[in-house]
PDB file of N, CA and C in Angstrom:
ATOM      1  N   UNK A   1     133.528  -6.233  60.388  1.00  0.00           N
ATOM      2  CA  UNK A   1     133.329  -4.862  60.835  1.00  0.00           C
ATOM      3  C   UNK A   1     132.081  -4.257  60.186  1.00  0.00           C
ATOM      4  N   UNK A   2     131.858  -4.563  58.906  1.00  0.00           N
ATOM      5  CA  UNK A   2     130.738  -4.267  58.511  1.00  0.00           C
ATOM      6  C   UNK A   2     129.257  -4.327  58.908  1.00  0.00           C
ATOM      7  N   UNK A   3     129.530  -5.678  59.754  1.00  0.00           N
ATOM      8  CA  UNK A   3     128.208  -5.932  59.909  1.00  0.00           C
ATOM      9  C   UNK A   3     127.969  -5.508  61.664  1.00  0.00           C
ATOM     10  N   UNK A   4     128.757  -5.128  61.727  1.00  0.00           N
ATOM     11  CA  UNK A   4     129.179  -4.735  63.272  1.00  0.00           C
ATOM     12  C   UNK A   4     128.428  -3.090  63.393  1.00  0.00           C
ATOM     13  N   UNK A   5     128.891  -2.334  61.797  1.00  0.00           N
ATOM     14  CA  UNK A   5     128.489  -1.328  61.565  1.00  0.00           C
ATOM     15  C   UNK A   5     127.242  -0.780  61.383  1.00  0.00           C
ATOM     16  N   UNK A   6     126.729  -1.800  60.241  1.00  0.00           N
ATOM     17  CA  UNK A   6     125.430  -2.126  60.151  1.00  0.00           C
ATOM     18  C   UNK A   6     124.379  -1.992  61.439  1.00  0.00           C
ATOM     19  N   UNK A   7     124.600  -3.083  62.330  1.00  0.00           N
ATOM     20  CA  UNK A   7     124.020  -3.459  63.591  1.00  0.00           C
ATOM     21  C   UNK A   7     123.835  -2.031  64.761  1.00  0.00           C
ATOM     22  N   UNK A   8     125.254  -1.335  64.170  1.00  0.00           N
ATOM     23  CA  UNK A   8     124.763  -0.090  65.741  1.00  0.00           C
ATOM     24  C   UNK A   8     124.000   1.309  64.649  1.00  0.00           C
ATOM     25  N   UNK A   9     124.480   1.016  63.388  1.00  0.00           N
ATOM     26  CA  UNK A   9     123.047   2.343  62.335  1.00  0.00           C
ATOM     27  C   UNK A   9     121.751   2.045  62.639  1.00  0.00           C
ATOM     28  N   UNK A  10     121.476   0.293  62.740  1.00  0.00           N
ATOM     29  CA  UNK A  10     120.223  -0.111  62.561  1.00  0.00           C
ATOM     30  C   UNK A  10     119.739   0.220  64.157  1.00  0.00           C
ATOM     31  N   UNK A  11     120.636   0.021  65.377  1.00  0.00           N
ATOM     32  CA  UNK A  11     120.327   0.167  66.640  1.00  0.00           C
ATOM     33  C   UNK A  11     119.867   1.439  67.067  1.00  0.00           C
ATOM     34  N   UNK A  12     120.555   2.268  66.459  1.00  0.00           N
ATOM     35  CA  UNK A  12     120.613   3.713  66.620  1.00  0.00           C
ATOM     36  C   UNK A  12     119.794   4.869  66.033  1.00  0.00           C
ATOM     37  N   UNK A  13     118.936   3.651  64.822  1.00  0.00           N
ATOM     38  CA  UNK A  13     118.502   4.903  63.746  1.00  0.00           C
ATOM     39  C   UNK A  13     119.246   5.431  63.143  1.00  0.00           C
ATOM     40  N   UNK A  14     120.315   5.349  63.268  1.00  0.00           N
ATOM     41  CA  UNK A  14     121.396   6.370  62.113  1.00  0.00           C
ATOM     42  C   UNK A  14     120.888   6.504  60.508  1.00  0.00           C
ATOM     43  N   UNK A  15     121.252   7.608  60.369  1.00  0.00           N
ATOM     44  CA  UNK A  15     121.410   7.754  58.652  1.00  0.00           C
ATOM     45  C   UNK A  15     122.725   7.805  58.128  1.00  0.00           C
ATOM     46  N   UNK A  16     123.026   7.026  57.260  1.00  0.00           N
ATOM     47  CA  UNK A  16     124.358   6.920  56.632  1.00  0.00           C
ATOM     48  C   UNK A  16     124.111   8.122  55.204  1.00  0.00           C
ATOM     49  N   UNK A  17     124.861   9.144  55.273  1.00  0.00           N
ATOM     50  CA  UNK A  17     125.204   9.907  54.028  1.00  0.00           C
ATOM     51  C   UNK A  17     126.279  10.107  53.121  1.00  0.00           C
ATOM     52  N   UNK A  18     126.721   9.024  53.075  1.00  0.00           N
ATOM     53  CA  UNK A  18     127.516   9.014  52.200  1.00  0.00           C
ATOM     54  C   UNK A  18     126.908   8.542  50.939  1.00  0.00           C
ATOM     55  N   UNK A  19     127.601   8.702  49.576  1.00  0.00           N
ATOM     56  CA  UNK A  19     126.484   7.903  48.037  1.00  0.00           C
ATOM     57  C   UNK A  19     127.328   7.345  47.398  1.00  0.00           C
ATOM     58  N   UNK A  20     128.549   6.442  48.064  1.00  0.00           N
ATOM     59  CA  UNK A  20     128.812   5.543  47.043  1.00  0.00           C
ATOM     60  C   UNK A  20     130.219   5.856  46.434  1.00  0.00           C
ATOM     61  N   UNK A  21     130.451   7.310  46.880  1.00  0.00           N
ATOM     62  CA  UNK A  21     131.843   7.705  46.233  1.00  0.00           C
ATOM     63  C   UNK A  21     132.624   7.533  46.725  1.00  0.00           C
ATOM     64  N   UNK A  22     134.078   6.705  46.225  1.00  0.00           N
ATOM     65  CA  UNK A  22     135.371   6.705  47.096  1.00  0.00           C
ATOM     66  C   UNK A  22     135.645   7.563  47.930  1.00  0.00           C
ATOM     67  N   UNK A  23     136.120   6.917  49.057  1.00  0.00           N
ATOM     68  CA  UNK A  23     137.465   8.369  49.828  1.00  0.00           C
ATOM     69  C   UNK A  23     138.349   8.054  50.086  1.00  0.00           C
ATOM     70  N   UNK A  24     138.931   6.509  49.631  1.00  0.00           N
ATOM     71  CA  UNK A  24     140.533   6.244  49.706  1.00  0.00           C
ATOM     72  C   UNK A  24     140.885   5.886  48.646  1.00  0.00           C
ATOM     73  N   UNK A  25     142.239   6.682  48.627  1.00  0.00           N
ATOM     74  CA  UNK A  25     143.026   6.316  47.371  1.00  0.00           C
ATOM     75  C   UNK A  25     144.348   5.946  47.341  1.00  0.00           C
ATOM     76  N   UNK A  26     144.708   4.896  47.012  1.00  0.00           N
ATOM     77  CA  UNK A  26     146.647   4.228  47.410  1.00  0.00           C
ATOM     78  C   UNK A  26     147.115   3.425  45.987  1.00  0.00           C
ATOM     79  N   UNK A  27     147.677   4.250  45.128  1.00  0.00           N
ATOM     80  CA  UNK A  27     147.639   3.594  43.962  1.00  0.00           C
ATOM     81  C   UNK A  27     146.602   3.389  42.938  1.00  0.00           C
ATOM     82  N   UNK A  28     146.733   2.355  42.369  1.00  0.00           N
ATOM     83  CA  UNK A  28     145.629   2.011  41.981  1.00  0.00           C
ATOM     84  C   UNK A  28     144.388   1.469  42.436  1.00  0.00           C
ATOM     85  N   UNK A  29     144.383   1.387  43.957  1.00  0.00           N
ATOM     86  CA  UNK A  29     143.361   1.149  44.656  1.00  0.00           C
ATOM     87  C   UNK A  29     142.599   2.156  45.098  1.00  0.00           C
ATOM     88  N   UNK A  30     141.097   2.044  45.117  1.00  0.00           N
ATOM     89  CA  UNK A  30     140.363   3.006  45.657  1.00  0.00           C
ATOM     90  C   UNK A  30     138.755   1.822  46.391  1.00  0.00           C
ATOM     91  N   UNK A  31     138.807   2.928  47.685  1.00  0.00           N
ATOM     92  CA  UNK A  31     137.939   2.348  48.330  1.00  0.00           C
ATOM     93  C   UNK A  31     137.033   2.823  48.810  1.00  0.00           C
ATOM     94  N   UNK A  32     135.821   2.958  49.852  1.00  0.00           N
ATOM     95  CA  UNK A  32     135.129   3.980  50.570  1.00  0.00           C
ATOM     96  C   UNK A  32     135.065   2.942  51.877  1.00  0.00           C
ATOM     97  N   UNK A  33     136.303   3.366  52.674  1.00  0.00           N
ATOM     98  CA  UNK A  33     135.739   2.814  54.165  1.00  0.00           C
ATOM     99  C   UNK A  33     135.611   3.738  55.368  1.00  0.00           C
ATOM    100  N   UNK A  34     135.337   5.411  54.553  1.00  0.00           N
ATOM    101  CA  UNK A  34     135.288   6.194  55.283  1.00  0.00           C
ATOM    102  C   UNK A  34     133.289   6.579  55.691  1.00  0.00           C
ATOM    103  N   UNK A  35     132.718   6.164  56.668  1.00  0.00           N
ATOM    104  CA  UNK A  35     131.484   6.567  57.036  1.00  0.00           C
ATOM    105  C   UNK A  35     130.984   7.628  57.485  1.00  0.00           C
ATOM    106  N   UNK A  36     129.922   8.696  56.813  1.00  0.00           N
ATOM    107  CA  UNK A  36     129.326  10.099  57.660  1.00  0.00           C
ATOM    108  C   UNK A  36     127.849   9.532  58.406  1.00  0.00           C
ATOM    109  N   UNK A  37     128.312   8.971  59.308  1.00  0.00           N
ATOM    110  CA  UNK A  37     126.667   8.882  59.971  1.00  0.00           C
ATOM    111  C   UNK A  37     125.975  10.317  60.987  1.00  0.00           C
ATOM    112  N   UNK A  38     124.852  10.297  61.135  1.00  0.00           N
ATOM    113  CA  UNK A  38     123.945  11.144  62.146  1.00  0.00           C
ATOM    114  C   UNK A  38     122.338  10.272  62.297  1.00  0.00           C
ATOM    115  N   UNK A  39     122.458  11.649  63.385  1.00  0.00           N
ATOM    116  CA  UNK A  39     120.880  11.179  64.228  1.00  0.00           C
ATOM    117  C   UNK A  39     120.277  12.441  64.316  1.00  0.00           C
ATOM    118  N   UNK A  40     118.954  12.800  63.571  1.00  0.00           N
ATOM    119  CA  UNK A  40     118.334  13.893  63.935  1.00  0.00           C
ATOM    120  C   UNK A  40     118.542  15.564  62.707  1.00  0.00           C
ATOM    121  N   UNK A  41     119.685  15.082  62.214  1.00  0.00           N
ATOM    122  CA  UNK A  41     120.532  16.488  61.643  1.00  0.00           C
ATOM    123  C   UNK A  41     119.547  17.019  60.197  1.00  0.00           C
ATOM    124  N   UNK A  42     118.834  15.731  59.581  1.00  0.00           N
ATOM    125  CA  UNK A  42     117.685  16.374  58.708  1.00  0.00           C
ATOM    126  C   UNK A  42     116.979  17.745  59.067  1.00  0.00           C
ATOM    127  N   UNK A  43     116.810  17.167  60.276  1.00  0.00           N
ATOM    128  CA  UNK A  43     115.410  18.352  61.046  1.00  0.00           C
ATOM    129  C   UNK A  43     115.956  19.928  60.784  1.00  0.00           C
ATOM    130  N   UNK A  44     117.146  20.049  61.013  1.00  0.00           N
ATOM    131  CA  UNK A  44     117.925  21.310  60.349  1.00  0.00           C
ATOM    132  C   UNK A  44     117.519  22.076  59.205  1.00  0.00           C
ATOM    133  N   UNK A  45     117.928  21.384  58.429  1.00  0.00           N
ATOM    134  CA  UNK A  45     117.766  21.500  56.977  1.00  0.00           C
ATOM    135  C   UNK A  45     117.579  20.149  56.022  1.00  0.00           C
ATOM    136  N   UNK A  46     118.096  20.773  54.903  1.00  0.00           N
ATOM    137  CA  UNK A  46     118.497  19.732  54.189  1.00  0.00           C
ATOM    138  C   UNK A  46     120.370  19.253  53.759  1.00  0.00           C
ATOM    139  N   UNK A  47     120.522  18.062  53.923  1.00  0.00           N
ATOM    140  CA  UNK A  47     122.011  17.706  54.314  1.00  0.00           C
ATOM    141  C   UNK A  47     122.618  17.094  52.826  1.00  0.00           C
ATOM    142  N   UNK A  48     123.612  17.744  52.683  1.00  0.00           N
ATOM    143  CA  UNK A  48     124.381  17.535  51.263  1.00  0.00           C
ATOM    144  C   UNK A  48     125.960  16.626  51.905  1.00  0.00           C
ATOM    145  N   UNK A  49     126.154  15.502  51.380  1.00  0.00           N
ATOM    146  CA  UNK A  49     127.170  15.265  51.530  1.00  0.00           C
ATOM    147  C   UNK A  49     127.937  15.227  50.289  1.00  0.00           C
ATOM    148  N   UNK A  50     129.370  15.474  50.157  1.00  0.00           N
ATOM    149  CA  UNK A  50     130.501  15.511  48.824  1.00  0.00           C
ATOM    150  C   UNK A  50     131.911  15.036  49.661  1.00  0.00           C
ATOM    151  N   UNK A  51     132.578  14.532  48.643  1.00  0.00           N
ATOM    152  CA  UNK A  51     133.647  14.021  48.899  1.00  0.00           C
ATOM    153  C   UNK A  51     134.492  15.727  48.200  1.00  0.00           C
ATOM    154  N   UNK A  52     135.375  15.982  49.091  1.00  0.00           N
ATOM    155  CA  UNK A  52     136.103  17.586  48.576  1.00  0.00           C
ATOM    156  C   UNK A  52     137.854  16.979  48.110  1.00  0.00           C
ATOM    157  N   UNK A  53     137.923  17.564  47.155  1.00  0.00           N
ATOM    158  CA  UNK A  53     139.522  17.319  46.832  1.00  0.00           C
ATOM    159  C   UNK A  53     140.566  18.601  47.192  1.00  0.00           C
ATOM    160  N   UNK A  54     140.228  18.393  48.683  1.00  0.00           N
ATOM    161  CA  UNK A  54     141.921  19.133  49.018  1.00  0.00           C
ATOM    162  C   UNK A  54     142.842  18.290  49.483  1.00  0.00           C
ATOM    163  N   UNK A  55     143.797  19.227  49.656  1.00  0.00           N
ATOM    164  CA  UNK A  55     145.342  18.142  50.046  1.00  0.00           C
ATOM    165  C   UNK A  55     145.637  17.955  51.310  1.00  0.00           C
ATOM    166  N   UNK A  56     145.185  17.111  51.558  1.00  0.00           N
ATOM    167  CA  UNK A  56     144.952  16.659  53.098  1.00  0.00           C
ATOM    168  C   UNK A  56     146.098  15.998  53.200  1.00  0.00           C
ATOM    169  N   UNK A  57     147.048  15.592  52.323  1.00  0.00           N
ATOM    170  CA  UNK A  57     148.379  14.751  52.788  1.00  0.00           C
ATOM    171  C   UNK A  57     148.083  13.190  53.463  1.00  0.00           C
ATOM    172  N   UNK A  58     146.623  12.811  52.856  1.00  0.00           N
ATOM    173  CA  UNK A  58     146.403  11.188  52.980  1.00  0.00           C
ATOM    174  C   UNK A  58     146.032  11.008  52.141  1.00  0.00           C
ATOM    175  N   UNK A  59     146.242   9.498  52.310  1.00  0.00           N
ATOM    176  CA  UNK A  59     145.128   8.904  51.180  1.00  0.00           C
ATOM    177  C   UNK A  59     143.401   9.052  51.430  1.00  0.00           C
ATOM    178  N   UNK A  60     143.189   9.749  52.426  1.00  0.00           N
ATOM    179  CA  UNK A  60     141.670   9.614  52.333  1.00  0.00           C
ATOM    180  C   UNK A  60     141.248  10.974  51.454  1.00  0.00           C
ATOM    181  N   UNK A  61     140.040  11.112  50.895  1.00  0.00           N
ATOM    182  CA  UNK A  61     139.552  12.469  50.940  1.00  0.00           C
ATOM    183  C   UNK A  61     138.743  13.585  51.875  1.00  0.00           C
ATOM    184  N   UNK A  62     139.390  14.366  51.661  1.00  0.00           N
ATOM    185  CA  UNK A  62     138.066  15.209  52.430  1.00  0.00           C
ATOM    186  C   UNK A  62     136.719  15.149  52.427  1.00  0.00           C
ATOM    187  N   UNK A  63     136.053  15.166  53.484  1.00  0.00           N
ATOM    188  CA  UNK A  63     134.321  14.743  53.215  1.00  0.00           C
ATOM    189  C   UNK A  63     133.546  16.198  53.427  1.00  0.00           C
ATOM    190  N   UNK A  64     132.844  16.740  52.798  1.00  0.00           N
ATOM    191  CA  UNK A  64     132.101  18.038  53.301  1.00  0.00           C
ATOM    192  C   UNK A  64     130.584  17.532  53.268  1.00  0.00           C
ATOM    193  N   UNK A  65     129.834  18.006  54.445  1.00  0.00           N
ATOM    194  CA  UNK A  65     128.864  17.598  55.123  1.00  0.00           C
ATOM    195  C   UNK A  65     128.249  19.100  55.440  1.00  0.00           C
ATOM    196  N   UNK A  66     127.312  19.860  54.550  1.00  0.00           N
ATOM    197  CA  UNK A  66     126.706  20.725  54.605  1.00  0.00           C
ATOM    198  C   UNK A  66     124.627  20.565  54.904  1.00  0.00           C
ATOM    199  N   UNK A  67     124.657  21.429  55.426  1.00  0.00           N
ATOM    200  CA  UNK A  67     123.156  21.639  56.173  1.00  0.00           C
ATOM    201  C   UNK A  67     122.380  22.949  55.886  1.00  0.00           C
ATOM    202  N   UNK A  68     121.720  23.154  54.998  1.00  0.00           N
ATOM    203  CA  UNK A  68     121.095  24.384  55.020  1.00  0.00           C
ATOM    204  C   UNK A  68     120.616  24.969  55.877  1.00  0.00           C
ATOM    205  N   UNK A  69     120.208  26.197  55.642  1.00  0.00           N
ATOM    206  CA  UNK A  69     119.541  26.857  56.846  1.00  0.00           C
ATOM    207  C   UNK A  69     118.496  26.214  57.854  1.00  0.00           C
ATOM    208  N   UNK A  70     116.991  25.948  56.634  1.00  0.00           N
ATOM    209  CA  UNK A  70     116.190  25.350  57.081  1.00  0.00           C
ATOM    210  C   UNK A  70     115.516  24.296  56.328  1.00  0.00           C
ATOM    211  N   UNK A  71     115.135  23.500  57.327  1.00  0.00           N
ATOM    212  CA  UNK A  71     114.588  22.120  56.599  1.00  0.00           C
ATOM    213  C   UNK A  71     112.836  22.758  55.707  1.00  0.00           C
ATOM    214  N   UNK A  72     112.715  22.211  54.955  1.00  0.00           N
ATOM    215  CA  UNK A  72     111.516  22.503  54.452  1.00  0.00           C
ATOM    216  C   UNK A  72     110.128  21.991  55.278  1.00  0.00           C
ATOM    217  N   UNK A  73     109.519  23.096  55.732  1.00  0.00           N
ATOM    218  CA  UNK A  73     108.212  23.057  56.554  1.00  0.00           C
ATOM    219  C   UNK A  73     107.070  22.798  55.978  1.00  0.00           C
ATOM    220  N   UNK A  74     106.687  22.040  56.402  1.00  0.00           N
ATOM    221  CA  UNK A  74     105.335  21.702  55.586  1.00  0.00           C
ATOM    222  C   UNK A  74     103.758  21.866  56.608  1.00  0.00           C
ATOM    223  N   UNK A  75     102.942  22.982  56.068  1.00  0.00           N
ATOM    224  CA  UNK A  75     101.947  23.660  56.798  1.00  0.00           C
ATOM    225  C   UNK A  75     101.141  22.462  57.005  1.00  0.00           C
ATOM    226  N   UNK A  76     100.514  22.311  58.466  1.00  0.00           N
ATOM    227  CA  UNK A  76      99.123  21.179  58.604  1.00  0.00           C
ATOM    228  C   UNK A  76      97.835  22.377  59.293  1.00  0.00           C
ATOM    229  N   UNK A  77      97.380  21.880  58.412  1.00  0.00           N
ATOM    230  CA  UNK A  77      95.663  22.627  58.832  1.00  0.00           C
ATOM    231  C   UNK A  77      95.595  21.599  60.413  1.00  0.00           C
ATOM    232  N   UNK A  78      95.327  22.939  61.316  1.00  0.00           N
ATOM    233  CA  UNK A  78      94.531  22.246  63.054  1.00  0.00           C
ATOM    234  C   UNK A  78      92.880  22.999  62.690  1.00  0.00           C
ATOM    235  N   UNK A  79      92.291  21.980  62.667  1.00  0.00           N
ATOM    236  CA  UNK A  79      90.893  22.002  63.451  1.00  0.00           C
ATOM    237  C   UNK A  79      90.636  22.639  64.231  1.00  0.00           C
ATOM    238  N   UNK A  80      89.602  23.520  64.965  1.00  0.00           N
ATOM    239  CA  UNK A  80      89.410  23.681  65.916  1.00  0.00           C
ATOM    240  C   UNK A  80      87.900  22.974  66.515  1.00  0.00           C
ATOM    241  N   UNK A  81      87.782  22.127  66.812  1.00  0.00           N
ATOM    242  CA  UNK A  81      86.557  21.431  66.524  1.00  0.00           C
ATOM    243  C   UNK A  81      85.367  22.016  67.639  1.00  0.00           C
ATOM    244  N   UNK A  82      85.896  22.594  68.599  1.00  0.00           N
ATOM    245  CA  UNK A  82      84.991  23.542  69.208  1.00  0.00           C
ATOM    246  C   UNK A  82      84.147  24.408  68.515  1.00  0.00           C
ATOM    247  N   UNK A  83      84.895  24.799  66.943  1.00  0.00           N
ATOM    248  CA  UNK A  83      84.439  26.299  66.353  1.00  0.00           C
ATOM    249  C   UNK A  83      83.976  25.541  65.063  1.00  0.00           C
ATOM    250  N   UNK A  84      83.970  23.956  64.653  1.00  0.00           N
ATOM    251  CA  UNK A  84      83.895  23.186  63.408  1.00  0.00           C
ATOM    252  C   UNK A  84      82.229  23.539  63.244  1.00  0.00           C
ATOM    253  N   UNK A  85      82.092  23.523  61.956  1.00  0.00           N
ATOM    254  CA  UNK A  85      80.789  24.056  61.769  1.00  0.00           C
ATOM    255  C   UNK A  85      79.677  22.460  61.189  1.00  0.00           C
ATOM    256  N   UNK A  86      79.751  22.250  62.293  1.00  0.00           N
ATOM    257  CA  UNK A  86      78.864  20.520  62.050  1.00  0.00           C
ATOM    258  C   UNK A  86      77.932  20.459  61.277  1.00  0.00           C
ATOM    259  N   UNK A  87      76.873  21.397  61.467  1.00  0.00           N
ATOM    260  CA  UNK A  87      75.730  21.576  60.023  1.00  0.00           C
ATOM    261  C   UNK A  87      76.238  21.271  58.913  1.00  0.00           C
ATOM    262  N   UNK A  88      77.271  22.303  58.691  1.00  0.00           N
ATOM    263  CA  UNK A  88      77.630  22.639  57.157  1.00  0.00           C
ATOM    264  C   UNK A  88      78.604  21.119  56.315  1.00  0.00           C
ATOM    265  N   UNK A  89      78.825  20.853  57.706  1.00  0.00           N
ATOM    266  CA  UNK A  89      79.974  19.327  57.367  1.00  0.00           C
ATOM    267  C   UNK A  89      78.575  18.232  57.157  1.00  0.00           C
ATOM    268  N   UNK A  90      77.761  18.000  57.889  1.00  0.00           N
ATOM    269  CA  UNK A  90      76.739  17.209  57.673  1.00  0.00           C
ATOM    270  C   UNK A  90      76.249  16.896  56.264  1.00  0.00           C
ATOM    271  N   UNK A  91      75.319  18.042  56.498  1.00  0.00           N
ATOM    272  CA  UNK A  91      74.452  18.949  54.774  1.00  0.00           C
ATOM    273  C   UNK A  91      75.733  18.427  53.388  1.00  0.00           C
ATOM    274  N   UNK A  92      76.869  18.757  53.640  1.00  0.00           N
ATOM    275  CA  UNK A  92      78.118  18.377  52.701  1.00  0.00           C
ATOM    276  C   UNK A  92      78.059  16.960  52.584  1.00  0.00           C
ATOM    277  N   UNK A  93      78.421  16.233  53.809  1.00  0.00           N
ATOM    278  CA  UNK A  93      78.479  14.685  53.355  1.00  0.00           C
ATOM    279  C   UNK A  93      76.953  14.261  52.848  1.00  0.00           C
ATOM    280  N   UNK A  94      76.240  14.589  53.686  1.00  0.00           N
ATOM    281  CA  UNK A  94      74.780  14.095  52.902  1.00  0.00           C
ATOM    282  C   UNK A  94      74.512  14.257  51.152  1.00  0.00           C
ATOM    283  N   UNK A  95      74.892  14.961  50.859  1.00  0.00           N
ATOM    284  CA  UNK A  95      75.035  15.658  49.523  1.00  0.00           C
ATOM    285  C   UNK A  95      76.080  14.752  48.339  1.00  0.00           C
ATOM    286  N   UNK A  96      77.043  14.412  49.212  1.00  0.00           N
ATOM    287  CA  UNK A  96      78.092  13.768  48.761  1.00  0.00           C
ATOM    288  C   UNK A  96      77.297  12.249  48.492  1.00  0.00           C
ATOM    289  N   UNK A  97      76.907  11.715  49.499  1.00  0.00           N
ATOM    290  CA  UNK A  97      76.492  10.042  49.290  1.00  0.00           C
ATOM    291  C   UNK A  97      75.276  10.478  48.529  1.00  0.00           C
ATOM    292  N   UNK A  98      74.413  11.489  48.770  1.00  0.00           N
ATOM    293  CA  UNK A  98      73.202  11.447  47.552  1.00  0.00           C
ATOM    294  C   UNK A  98      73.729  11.324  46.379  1.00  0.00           C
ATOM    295  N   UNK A  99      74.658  11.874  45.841  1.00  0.00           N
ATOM    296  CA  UNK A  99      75.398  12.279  44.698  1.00  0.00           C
ATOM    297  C   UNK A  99      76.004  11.030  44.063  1.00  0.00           C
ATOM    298  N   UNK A 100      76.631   9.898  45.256  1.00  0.00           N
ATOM    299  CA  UNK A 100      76.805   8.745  44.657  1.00  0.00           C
ATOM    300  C   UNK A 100      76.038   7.597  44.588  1.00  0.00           C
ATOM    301  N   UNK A 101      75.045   7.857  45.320  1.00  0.00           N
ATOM    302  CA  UNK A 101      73.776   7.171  45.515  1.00  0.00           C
ATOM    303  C   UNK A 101      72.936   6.755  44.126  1.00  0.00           C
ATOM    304  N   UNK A 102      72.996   8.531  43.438  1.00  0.00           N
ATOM    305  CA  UNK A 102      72.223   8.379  41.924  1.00  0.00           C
ATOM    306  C   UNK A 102      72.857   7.881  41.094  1.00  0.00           C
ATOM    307  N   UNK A 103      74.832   7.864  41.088  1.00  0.00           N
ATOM    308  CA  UNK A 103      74.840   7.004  40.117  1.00  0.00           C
ATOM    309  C   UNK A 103      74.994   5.962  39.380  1.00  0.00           C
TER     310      UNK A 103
END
């Protein structure tokens, strides 16, 4: 089953968020064969997964799967290369290779 699992995350792109922490418990046994996968849900925010201890009346645990508001944006400078000031970019690189030219 595992590798069954494996095969449709890897097919799919999925992200697996879970980190490793149990969510079944039967005795002295504890296991994690409980999976939080998604597709896309980063773009949101940023995604916290925790295993929650309420009394769910199983052996599994509760999983909480939180998403902040917003994902962190990161500004990109656009060009406008219609309005790019080519002289001044020229005169600059020329300046630049003179500069490594001398030493």
């Amino acid at each position: 089953m595992g590798n069954m699992l494996k095969n449709i995350v890897d097919k799919y792109c999925m992200y697996v968020h879970n980190d490793g922490t149990c969510t079944y418990h039967s005795g002295n046994y504890s296991s994690t064969p409980d999976v939080t996968l998604s597709i896309g849900l980063s773009t949101y925010g940023n995604v916290n997964w925790s295993v929650i201890m309420d009394e769910l009346k199983s052996p599994h645990d509760g999983i909480s799967l939180e998403v902040s508001t917003k994902a962190e944006h990161i500004r990109k400078e656009v060009i406008d290369w219609s309005k790019f000031d080519w002289i001044s970019y020229s005169d600059h690189s020329r300046n630049v290779l003179k500069d490594l030219c001398d030493e």
